[in-house]
C-alpha atoms as a PDB file:
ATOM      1  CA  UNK A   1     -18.915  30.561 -11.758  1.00  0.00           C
ATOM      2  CA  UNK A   2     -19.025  30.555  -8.040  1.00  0.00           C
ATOM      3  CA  UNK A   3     -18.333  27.944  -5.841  1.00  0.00           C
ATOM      4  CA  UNK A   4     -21.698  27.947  -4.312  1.00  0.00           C
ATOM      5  CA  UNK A   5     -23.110  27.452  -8.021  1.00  0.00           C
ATOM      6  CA  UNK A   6     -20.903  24.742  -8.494  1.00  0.00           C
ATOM      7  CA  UNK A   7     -22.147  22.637  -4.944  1.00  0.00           C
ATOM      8  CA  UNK A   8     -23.463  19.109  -5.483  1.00  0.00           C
ATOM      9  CA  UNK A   9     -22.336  18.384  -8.970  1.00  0.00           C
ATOM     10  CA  UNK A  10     -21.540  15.066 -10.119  1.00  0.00           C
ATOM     11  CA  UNK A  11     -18.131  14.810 -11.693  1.00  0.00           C
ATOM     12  CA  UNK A  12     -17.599  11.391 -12.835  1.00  0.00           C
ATOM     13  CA  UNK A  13     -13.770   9.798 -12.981  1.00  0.00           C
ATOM     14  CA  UNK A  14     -12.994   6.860 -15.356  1.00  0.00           C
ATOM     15  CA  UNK A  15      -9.643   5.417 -15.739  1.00  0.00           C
ATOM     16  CA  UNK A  16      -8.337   2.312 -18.096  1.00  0.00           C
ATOM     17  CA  UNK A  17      -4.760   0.725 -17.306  1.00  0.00           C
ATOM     18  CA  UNK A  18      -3.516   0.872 -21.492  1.00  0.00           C
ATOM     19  CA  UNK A  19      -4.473   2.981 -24.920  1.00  0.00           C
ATOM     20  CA  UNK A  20      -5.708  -0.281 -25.882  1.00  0.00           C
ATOM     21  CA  UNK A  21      -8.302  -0.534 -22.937  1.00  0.00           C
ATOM     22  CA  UNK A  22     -11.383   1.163 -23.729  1.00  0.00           C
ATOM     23  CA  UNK A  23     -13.051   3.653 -21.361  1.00  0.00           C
ATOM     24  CA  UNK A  24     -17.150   3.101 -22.938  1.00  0.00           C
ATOM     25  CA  UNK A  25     -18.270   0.703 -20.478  1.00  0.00           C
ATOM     26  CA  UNK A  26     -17.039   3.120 -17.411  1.00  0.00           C
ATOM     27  CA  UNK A  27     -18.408   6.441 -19.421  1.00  0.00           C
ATOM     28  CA  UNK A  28     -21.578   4.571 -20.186  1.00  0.00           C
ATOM     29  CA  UNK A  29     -22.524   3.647 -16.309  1.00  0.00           C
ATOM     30  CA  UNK A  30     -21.209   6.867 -15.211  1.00  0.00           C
ATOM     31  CA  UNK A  31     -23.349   8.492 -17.846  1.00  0.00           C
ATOM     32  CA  UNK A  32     -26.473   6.546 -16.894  1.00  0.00           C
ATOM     33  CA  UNK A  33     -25.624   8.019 -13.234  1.00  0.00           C
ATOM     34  CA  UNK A  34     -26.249  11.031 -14.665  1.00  0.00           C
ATOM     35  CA  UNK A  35     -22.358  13.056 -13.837  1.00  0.00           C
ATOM     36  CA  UNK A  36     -22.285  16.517 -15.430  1.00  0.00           C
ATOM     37  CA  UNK A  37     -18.515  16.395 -16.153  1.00  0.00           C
ATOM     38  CA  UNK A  38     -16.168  13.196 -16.781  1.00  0.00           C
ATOM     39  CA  UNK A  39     -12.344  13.076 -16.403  1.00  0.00           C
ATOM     40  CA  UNK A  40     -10.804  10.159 -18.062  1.00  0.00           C
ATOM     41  CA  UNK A  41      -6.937   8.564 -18.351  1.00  0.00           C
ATOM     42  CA  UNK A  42      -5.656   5.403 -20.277  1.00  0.00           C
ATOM     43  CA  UNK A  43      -2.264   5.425 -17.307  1.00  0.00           C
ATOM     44  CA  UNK A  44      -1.739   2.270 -14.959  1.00  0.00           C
ATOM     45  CA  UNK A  45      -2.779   3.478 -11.564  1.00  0.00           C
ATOM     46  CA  UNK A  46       0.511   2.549 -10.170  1.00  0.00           C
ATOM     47  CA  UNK A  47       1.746   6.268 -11.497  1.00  0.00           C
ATOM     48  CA  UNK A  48       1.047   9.289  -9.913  1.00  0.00           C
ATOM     49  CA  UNK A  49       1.102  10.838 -13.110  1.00  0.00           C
ATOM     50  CA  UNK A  50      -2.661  10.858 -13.813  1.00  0.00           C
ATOM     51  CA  UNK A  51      -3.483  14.190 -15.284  1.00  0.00           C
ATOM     52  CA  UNK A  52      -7.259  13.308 -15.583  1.00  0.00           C
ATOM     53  CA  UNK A  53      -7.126  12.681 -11.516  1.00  0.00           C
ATOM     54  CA  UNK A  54      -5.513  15.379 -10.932  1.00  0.00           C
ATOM     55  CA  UNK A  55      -7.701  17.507 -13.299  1.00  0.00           C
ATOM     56  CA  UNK A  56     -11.016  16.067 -11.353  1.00  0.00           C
ATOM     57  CA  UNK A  57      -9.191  16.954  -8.130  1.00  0.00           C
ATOM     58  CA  UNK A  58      -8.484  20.373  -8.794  1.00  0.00           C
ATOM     59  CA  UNK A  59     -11.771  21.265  -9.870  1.00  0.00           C
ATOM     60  CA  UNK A  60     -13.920  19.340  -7.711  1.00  0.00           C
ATOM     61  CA  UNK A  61     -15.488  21.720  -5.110  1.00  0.00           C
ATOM     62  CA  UNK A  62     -17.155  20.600  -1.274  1.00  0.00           C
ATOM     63  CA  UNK A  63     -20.505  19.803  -1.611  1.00  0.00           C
ATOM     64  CA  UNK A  64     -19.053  17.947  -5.037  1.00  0.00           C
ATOM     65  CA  UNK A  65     -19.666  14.136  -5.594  1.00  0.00           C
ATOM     66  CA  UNK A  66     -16.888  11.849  -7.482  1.00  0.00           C
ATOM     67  CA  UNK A  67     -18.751   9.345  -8.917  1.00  0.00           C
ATOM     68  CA  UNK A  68     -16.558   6.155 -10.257  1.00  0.00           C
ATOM     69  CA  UNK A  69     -17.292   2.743 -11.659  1.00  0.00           C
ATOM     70  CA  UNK A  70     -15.917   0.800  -9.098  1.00  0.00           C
ATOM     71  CA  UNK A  71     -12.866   1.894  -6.459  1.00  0.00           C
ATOM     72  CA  UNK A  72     -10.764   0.260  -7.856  1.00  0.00           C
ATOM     73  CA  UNK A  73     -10.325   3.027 -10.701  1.00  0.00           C
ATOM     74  CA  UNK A  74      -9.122   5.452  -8.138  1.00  0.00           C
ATOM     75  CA  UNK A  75      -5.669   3.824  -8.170  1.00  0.00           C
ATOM     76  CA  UNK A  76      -4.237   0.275  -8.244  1.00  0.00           C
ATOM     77  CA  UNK A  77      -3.231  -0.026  -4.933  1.00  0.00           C
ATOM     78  CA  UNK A  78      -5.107  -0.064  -1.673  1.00  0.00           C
ATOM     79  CA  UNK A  79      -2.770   2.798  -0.704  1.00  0.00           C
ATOM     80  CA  UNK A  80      -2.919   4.664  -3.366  1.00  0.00           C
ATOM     81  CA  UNK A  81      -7.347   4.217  -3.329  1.00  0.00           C
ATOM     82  CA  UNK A  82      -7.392   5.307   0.500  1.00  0.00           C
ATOM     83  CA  UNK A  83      -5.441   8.654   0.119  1.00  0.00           C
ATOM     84  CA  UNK A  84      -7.271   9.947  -3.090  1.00  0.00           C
ATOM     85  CA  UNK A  85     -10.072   9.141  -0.682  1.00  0.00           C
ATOM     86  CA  UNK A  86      -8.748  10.707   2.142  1.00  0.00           C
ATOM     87  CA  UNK A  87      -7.909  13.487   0.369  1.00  0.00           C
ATOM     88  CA  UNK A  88     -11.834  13.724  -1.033  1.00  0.00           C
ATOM     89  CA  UNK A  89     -12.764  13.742   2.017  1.00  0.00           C
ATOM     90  CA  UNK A  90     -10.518  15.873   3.821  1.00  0.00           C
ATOM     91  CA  UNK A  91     -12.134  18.571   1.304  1.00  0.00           C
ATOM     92  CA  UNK A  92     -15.746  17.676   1.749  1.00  0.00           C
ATOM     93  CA  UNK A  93     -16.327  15.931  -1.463  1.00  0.00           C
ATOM     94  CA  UNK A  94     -18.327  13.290  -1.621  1.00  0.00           C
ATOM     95  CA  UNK A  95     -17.508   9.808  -3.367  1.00  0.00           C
ATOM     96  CA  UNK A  96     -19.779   7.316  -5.058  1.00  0.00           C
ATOM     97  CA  UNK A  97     -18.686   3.793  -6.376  1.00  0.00           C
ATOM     98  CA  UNK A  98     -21.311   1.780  -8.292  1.00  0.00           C
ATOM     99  CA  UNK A  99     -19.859  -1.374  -8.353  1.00  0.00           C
ATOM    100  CA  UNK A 100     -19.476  -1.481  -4.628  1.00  0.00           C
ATOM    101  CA  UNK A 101     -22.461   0.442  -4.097  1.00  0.00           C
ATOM    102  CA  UNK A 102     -20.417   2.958  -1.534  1.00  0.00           C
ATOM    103  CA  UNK A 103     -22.307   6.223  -1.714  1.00  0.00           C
ATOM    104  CA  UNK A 104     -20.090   8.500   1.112  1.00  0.00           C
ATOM    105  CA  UNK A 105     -23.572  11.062   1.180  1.00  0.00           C
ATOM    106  CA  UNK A 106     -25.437   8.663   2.699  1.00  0.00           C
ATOM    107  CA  UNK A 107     -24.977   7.463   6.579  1.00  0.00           C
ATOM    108  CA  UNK A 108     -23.003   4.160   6.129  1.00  0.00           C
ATOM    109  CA  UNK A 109     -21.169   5.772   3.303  1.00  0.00           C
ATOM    110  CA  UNK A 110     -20.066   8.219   6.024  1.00  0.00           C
ATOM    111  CA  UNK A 111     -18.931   5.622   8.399  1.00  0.00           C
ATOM    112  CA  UNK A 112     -16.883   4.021   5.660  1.00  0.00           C
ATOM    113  CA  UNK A 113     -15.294   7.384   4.499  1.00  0.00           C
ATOM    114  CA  UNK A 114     -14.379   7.520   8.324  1.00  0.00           C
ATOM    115  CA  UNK A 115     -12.925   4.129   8.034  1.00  0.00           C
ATOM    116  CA  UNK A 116     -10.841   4.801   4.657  1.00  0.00           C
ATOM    117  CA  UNK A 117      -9.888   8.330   6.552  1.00  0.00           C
ATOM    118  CA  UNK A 118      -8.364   6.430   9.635  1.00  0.00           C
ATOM    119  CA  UNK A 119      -6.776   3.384   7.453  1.00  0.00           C
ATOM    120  CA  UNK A 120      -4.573   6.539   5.724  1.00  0.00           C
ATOM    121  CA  UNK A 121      -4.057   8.205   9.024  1.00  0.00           C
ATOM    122  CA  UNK A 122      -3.167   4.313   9.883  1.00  0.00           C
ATOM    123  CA  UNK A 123      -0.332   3.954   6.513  1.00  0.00           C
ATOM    124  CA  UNK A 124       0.934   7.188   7.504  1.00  0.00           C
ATOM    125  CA  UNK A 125       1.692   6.570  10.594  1.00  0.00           C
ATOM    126  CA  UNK A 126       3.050   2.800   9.690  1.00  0.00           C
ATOM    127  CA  UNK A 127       5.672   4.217   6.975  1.00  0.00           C
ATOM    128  CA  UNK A 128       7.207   6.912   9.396  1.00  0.00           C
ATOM    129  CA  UNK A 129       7.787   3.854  12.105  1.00  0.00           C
ATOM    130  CA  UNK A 130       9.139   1.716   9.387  1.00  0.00           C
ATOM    131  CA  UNK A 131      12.008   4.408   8.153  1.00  0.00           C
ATOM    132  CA  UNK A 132      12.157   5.202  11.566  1.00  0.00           C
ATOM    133  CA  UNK A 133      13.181   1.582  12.468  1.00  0.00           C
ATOM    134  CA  UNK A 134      15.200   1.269   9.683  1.00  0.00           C
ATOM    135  CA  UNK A 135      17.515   4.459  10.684  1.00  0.00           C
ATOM    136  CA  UNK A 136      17.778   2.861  13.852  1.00  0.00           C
ATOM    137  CA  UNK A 137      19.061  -0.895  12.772  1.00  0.00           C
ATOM    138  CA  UNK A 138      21.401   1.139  10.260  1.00  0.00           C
ATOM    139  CA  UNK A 139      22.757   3.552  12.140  1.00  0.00           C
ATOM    140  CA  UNK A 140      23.327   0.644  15.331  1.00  0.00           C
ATOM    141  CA  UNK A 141      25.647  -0.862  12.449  1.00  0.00           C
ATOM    142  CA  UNK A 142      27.608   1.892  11.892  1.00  0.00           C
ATOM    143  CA  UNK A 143      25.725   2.644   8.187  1.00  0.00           C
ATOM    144  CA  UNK A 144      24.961   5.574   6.757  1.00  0.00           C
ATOM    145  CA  UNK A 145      21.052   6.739   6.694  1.00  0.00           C
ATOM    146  CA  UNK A 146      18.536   8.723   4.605  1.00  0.00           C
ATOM    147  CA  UNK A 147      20.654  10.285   1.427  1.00  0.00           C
ATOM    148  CA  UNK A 148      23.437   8.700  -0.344  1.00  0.00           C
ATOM    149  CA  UNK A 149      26.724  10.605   0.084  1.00  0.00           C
ATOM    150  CA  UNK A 150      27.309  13.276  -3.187  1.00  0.00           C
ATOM    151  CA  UNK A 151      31.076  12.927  -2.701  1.00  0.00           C
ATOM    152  CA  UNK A 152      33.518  10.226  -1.853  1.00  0.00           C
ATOM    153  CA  UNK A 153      36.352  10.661   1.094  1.00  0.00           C
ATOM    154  CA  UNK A 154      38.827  10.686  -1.715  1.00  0.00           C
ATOM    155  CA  UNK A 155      36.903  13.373  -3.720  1.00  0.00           C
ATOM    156  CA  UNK A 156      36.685  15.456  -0.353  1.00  0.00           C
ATOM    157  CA  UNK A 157      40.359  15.376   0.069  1.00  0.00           C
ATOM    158  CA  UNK A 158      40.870  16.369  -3.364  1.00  0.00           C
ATOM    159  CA  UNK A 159      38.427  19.260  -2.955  1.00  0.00           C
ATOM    160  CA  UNK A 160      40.351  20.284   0.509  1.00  0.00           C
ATOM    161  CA  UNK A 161      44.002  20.159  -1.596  1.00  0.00           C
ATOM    162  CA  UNK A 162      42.225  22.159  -4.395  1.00  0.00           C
ATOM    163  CA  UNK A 163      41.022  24.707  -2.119  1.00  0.00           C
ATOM    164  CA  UNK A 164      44.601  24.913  -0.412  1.00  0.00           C
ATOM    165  CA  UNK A 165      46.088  25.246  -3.999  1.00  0.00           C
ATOM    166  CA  UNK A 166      43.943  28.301  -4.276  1.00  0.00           C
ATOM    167  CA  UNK A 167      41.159  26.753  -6.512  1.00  0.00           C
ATOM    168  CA  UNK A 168      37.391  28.085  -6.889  1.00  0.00           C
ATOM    169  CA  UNK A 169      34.677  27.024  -5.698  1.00  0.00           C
ATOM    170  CA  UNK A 170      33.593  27.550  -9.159  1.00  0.00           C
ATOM    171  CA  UNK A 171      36.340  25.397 -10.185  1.00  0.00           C
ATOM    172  CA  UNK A 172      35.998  22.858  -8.465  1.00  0.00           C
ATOM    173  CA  UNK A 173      32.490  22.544  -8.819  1.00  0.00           C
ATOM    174  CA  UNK A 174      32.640  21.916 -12.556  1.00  0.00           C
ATOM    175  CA  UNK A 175      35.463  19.362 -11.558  1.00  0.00           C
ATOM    176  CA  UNK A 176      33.634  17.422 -10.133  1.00  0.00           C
ATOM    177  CA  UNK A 177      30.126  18.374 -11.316  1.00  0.00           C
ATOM    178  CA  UNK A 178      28.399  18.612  -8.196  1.00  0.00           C
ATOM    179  CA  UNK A 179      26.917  22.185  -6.771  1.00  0.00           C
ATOM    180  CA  UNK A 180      29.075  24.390  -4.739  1.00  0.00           C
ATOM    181  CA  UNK A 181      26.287  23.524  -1.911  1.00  0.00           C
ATOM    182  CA  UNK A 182      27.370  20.097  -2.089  1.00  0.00           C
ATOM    183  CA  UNK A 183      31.370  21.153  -1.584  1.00  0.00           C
ATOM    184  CA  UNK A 184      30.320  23.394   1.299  1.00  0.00           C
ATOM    185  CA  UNK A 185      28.572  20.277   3.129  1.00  0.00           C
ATOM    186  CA  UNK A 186      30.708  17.877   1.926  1.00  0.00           C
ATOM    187  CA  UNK A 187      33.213  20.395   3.810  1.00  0.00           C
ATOM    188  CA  UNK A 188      31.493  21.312   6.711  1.00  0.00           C
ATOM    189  CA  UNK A 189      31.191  17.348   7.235  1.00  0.00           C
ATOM    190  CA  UNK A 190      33.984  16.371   6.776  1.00  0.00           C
ATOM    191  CA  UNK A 191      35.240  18.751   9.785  1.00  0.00           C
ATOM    192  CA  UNK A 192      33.080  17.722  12.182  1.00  0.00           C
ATOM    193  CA  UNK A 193      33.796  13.928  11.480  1.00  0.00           C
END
């Protein structure tokens, strides 16, 4: 099937929080919207494991609308709802909520796919200032930022002694059960500390 006789299908998404939730009410109104193709999950939208999402996402094509029964089954935060939206519309696909009566093919729907678009851009741009900050305040305190350290002083002496004892890197690796690319940092660190 080609893309171009795929455009301007409606694939419907309908998600449920538990296996004891049932999904009928959202496959009913997204039926009666008439969607050629539903992807479901029973997964709290707080993981990013959603297979059905990810299914829908994969497939859907520009020119495609998503069609859901409210926004709020896109994800369970606001976060999480404006970057699968984002991301919908980054591709050209079009997204229709019936609760909230958001239709993105339509002018206003437009507008508001611009807003959700910008409000990601927005996040985006709010997280890298955050850990930015962060690194700052931490490192004006003398703390160490981003990773934690694989290896202790006192392991990277030990690993220095072993080495002068004529050790492996093999060896020593096992030791201590960390990869030989961890010794060589920890190494290369250490010497320039």
């Amino acid at each position: 099937m080609t893309n171009a006789s795929r455009s301007g299908h409606l694939l419907g998404y309908a998600r449920v929080s538990t296996t004891k939730q049932h999904l009928e009410q959202q496959l009913d109104a997204l039926n009666e919207a008439g969607v050629d193709r539903v992807f479901t999950d029973k997964k709290s939208g707080r993981t990013s494991e959603r297979d059905g999402l990810k299914d829908l996402l994969s497939f859907a094509r520009t020119g495609d609308t998503v069609v859901v029964a409210a926004l709020d089954r896109l994800g369970r935060s606001m976060t999480g709802i404006i970057e699968t939206i984002a991301e919908l519309n980054e591709r050209g696909v079009n997204l229709r909520s019936l609760r909230e009566g958001i239709d993105f093919t339509t002018s206003t729907g437009k507008m508001i796919a611009s807003i959700f678009a910008a409000l990601a851009e927005y996040e985006v741009d709010l997280k890298a200032e955050r850990a930015a900050a962060a690194r700052e305040a931490a490192a004006a305190r003398g703390l160490h930022t981003g990773r934690p350290k694989s290896l202790t002083s006192e392991q990277i002496a030990l690993v220095k002694r072993m080495r002068e004892a004529g050790e492996s890197m093999n060896t020593i690796s096992s030791t201590l059960k960390v990869s030989r690319a961890t010794l060589y940092r920890a190494i290369a660190c250490s010497t320039h500390e």
